[in-house]
Protein backbone atom coordinates (compact mmCIF):
# COMPACT_ATOMS: atom_id res chain seq x y z
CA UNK A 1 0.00 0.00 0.00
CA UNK A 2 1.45 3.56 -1.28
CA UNK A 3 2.21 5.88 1.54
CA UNK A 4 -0.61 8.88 1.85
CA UNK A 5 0.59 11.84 0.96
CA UNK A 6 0.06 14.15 3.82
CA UNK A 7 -1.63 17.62 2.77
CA UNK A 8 -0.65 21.23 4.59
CA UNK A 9 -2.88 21.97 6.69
CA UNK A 10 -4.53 25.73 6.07
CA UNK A 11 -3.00 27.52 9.33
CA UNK A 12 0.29 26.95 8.22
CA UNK A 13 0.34 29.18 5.44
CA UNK A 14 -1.45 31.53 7.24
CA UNK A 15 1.77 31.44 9.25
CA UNK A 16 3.82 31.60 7.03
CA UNK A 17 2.41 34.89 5.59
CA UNK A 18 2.42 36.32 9.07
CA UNK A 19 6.22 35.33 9.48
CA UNK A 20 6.83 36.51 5.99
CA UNK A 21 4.88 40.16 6.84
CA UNK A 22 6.77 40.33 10.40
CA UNK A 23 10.40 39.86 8.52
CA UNK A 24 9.16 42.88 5.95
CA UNK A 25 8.11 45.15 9.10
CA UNK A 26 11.28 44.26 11.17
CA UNK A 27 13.46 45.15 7.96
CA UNK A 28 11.05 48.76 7.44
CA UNK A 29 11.55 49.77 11.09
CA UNK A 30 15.32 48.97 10.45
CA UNK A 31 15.14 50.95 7.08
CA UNK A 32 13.31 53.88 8.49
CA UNK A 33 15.74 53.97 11.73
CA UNK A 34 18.90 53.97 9.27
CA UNK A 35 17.07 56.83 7.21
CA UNK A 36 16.13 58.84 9.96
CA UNK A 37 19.51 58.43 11.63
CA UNK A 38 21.22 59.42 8.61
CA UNK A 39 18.89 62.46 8.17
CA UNK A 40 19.75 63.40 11.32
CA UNK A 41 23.71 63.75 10.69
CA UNK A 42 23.08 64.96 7.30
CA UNK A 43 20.34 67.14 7.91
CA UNK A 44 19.43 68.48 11.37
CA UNK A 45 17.17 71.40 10.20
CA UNK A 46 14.89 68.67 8.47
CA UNK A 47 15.29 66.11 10.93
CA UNK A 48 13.54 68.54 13.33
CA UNK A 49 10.65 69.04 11.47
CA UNK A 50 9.98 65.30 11.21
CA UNK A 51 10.57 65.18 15.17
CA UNK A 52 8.26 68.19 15.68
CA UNK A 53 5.66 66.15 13.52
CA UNK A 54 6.07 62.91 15.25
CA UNK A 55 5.64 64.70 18.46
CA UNK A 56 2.61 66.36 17.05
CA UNK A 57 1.59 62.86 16.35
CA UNK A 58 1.88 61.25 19.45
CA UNK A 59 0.92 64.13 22.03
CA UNK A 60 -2.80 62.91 21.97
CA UNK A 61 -2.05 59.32 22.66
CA UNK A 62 0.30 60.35 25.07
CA UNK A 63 -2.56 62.74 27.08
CA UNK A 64 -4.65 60.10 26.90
CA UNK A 65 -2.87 57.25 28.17
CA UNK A 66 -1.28 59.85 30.91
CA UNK A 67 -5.24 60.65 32.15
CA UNK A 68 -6.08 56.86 32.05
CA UNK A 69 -2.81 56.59 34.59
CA UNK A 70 -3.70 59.78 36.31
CA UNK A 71 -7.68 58.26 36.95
CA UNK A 72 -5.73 55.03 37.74
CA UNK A 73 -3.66 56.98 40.44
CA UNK A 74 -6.30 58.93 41.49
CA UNK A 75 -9.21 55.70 42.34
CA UNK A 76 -5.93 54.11 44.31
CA UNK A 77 -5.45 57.10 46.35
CA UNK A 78 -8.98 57.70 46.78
CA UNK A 79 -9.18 54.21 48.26
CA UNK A 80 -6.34 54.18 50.43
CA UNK A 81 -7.88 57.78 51.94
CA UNK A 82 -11.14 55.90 52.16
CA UNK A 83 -9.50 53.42 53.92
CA UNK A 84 -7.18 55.40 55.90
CA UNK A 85 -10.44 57.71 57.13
CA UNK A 86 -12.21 54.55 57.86
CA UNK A 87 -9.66 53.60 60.70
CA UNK A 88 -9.00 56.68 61.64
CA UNK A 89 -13.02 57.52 62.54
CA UNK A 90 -13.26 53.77 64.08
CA UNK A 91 -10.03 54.97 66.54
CA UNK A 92 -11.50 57.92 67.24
CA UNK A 93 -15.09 56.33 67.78
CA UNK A 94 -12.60 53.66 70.55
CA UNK A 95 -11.50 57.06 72.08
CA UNK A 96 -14.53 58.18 72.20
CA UNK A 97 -16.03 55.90 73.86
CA UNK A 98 -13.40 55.06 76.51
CA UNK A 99 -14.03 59.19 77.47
CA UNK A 100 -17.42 58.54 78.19
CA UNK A 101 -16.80 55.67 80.75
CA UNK A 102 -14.09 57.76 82.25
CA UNK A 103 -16.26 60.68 82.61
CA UNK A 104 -19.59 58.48 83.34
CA UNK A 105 -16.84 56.77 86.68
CA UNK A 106 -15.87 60.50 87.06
CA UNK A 107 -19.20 61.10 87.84
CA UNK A 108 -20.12 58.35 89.85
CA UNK A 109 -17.14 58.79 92.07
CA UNK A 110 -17.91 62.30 92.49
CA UNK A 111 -21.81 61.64 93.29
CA UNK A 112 -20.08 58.58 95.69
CA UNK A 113 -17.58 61.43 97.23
CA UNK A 114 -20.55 63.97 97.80
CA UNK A 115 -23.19 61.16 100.19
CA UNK A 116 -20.23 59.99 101.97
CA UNK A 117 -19.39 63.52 103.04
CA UNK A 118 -23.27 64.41 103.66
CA UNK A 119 -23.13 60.85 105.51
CA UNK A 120 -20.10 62.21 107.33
CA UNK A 121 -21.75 65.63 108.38
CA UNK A 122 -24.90 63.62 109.19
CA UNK A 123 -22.99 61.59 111.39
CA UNK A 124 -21.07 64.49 113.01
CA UNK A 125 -24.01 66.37 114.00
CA UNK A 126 -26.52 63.37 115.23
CA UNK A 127 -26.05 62.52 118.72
CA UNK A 128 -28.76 59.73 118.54
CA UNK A 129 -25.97 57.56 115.85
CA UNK A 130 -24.80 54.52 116.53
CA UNK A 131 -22.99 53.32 112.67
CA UNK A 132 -22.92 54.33 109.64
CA UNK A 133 -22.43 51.43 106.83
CA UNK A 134 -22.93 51.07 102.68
CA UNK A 135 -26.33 50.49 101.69
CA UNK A 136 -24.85 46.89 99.06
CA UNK A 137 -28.02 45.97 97.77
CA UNK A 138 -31.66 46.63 97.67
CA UNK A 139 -35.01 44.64 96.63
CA UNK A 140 -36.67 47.20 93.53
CA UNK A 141 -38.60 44.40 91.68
CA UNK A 142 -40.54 42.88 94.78
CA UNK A 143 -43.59 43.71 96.27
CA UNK A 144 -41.33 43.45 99.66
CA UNK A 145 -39.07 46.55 99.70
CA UNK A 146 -35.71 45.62 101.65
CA UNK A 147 -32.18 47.09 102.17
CA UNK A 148 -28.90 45.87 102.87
CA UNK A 149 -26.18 47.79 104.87
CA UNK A 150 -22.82 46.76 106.17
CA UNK A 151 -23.24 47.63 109.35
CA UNK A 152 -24.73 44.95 112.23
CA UNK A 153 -24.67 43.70 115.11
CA UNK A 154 -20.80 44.38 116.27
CA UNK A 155 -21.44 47.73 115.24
CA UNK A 156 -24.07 48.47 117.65
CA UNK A 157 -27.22 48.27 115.24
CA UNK A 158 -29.93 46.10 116.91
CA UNK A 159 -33.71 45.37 115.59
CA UNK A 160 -36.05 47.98 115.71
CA UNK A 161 -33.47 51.01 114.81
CA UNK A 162 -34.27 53.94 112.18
CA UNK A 163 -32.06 54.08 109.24
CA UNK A 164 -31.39 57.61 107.63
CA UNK A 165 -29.44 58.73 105.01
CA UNK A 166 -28.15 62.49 104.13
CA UNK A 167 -31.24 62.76 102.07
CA UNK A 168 -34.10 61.84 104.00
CA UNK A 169 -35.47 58.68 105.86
CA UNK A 170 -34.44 54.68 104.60
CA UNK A 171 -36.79 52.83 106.68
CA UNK A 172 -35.93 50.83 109.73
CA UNK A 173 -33.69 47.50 111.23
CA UNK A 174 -35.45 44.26 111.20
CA UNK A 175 -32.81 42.02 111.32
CA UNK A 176 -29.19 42.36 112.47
CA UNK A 177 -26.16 40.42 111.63
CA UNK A 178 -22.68 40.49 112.60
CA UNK A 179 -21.25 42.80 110.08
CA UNK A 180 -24.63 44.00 108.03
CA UNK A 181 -28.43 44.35 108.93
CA UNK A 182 -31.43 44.34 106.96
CA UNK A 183 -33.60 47.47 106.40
CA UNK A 184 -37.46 47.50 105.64
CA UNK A 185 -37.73 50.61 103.19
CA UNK A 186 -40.26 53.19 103.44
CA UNK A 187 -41.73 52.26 100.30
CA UNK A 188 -42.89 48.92 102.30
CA UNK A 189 -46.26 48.06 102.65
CA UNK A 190 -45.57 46.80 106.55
CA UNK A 191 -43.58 50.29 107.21
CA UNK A 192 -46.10 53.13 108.42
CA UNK A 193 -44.31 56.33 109.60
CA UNK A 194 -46.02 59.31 111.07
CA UNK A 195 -45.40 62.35 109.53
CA UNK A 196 -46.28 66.03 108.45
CA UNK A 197 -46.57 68.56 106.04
CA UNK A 198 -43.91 70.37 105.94
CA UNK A 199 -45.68 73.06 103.92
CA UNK A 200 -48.67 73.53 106.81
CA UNK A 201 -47.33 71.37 109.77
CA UNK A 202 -50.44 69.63 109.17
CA UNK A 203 -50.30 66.00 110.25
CA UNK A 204 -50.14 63.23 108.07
CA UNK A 205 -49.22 59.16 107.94
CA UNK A 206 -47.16 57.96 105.14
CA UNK A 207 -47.90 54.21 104.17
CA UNK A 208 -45.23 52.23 101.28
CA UNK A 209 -47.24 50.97 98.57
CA UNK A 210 -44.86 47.74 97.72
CA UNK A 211 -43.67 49.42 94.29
CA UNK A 212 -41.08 52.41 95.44
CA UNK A 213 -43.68 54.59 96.14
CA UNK A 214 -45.24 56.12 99.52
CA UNK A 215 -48.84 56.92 100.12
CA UNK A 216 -50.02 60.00 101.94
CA UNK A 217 -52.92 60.50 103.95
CA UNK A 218 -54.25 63.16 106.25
CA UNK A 219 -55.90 62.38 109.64
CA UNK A 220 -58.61 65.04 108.72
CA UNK A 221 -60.87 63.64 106.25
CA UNK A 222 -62.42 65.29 103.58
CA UNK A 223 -60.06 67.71 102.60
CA UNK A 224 -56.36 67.03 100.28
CA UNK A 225 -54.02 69.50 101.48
CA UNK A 226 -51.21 68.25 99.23
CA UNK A 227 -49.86 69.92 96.47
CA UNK A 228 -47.52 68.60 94.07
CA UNK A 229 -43.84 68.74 95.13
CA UNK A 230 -44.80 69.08 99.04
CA UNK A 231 -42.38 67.49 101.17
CA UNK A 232 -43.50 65.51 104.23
CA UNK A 233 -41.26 64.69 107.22
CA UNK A 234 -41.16 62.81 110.17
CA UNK A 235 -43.11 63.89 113.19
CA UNK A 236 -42.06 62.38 116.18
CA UNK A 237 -45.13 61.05 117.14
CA UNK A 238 -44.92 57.73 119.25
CA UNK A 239 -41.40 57.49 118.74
CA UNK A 240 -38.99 55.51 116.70
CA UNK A 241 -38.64 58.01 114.24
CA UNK A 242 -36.81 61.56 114.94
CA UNK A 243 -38.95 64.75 113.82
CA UNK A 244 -38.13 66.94 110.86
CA UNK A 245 -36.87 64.16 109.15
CA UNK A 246 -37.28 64.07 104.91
CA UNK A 247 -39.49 61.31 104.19
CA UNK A 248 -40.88 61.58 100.80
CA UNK A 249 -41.92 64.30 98.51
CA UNK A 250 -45.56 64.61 96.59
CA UNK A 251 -45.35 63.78 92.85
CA UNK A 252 -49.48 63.05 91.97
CA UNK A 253 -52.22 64.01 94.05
CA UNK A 254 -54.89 61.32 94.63
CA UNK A 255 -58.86 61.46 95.68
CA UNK A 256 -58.42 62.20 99.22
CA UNK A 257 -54.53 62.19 99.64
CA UNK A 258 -51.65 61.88 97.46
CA UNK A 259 -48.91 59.57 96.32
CA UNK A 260 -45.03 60.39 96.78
CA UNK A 261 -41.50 58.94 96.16
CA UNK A 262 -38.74 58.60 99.26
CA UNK A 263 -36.33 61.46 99.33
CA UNK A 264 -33.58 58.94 99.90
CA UNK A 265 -33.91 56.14 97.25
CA UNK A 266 -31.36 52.92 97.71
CA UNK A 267 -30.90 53.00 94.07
CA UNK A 268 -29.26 56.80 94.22
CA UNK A 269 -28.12 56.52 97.72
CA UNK A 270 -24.50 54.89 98.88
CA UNK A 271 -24.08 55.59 102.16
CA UNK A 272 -26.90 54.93 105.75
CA UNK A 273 -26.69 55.83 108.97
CA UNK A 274 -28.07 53.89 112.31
CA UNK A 275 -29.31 55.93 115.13
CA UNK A 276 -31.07 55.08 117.93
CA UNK A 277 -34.70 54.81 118.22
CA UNK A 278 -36.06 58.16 119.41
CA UNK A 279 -37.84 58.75 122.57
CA UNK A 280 -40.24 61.97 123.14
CA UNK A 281 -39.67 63.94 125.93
CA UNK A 282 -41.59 63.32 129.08
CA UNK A 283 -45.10 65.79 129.78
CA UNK A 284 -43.98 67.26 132.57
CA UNK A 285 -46.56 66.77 135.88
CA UNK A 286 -49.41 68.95 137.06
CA UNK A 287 -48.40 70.28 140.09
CA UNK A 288 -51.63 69.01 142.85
CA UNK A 289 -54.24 70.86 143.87
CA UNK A 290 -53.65 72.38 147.56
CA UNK A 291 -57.05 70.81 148.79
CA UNK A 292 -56.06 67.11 147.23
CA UNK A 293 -52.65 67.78 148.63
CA UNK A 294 -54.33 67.61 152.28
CA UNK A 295 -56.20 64.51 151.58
């Protein structure tokens, strides 16, 4: 069997063609180098003119390609800047925020600084005290309104004692450990304090309502003598409590009294003091009668 002749495929003289028209460019670029570097020892004059023309040629490719590299340039930098702002605002938002805490602890210290030195004063000028301690905790979600303080039994503080603060009345000692005691609130339903209006002196009793507020009601029925923003204190009356002691101030009026908020709240208040349960001063006697005096 005769060996097949084997045909040329149709890409190869496409090939060759492009090899043969790359050979005829290379040797026209070489041609039209050797003439224009010959043109430029022979003749500079002209050789400048055909440089001026090239260069007249070229200067709008060249603008073009240099603002395609300059909008290049300009998206990179506009990125980085983007970037650059980016962590710059998200430091600054870091700073930001650790100045608030500082000045938010600032505050709180400062608030902290200000009881204990009204605690202090408090202290100082009571002769009925017996401790002072840190209110640590306090019951605001039950219907049973209790204090802690860290101040008990080795301190002096028994059952039965009134707790006051630098703001107004806590409530009293029902239960007394070692080192801290447990205070029923004013705001308690079992806590009923006598009281007055500071306003008019008028008498009043002030009853917790189990939800941090205090009800107020006058022994006179059938007329409100509260006005918003009165402030009632203690009045002495059958002991326990010291007079002229803050105990809560009006904030609504109701149908025959009016409802009221402690002036010393656990949640705002650091810093208690224990005194000792107050006792009124004796009536002094009636002198006798002459003619009973003989019998």
């Amino acid at each position: 069997m005769a060996p097949q002749q084997s045909a040329r495929p149709g890409w190869s003289r496409r090939a060759q063609y492009g090899l043969f028209f790359s050979f005829l460019a290379a040797i026209a670029g070489l041609l039209i180098g050797l003439g224009l570097l010959a043109l430029s020892l022979v003749a500079p004059s002209a050789y400048a003119g055909v440089r001026g023309a090239a260069l007249d040629v070229t200067a709008p490719v060249r603008s073009s390609l240099n603002a395609v590299s300059t909008t290049a340039e300009g998206l990179f930098s506009g990125a980085g800047s983007y970037w650059d702002s980016a962590r710059q605002n998200a430091r600054l938002r870091r700073e930001n925020d650790a100045l608030r805490r500082q000045a938010i602890q600032a505050r709180a210290i400062l608030q902290e600084n200000k009881q204990l030195k009204a605690a202090l004063a408090l202290r100082e000028k009571s002769v009925q005290s017996v401790a002072s301690g840190r209110i640590v905790g306090s019951s605001l979600e039950s219907e049973r309104r209790f204090a802690v303080i860290s101040a008990g039994s080795g301190d002096g503080v028994a059952v039965g004692m009134p707790v006051r603060a630098a703001e107004g009345l806590v409530g009293r000692v029902i239960d007394a450990g070692a080192t801290a005691a447990r205070v029923l609130l004013v705001s308690d339903r079992a806590n009923i304090v006598p009281s007055r209006l500071l306003r008019t002196g008028q008498p009043v009793i002030a009853t917790g309502r189990g939800d941090g507020t205090v009800d107020l009601r006058p022994l006179e029925v059938g007329k409100n003598p509260f006005r918003r923003g009165d402030i009632v204190v203690t009045s002495g009356t059958g002991g326990l409590y010291a007079p002229n002691v803050p105990v809560a101030q009006v904030i609504r009026l109701d149908d025959d009294g009016a409802i009221a908020i402690p002036m010393a709240d656990p949640a705002h208040v650091s810093f208690a003091l224990v005194e000792r349960p107050f006792v009124p001063a004796a009536l002094p006697q009636a002198e006798p009668i002459a003619g009973e005096a003989e019998r």
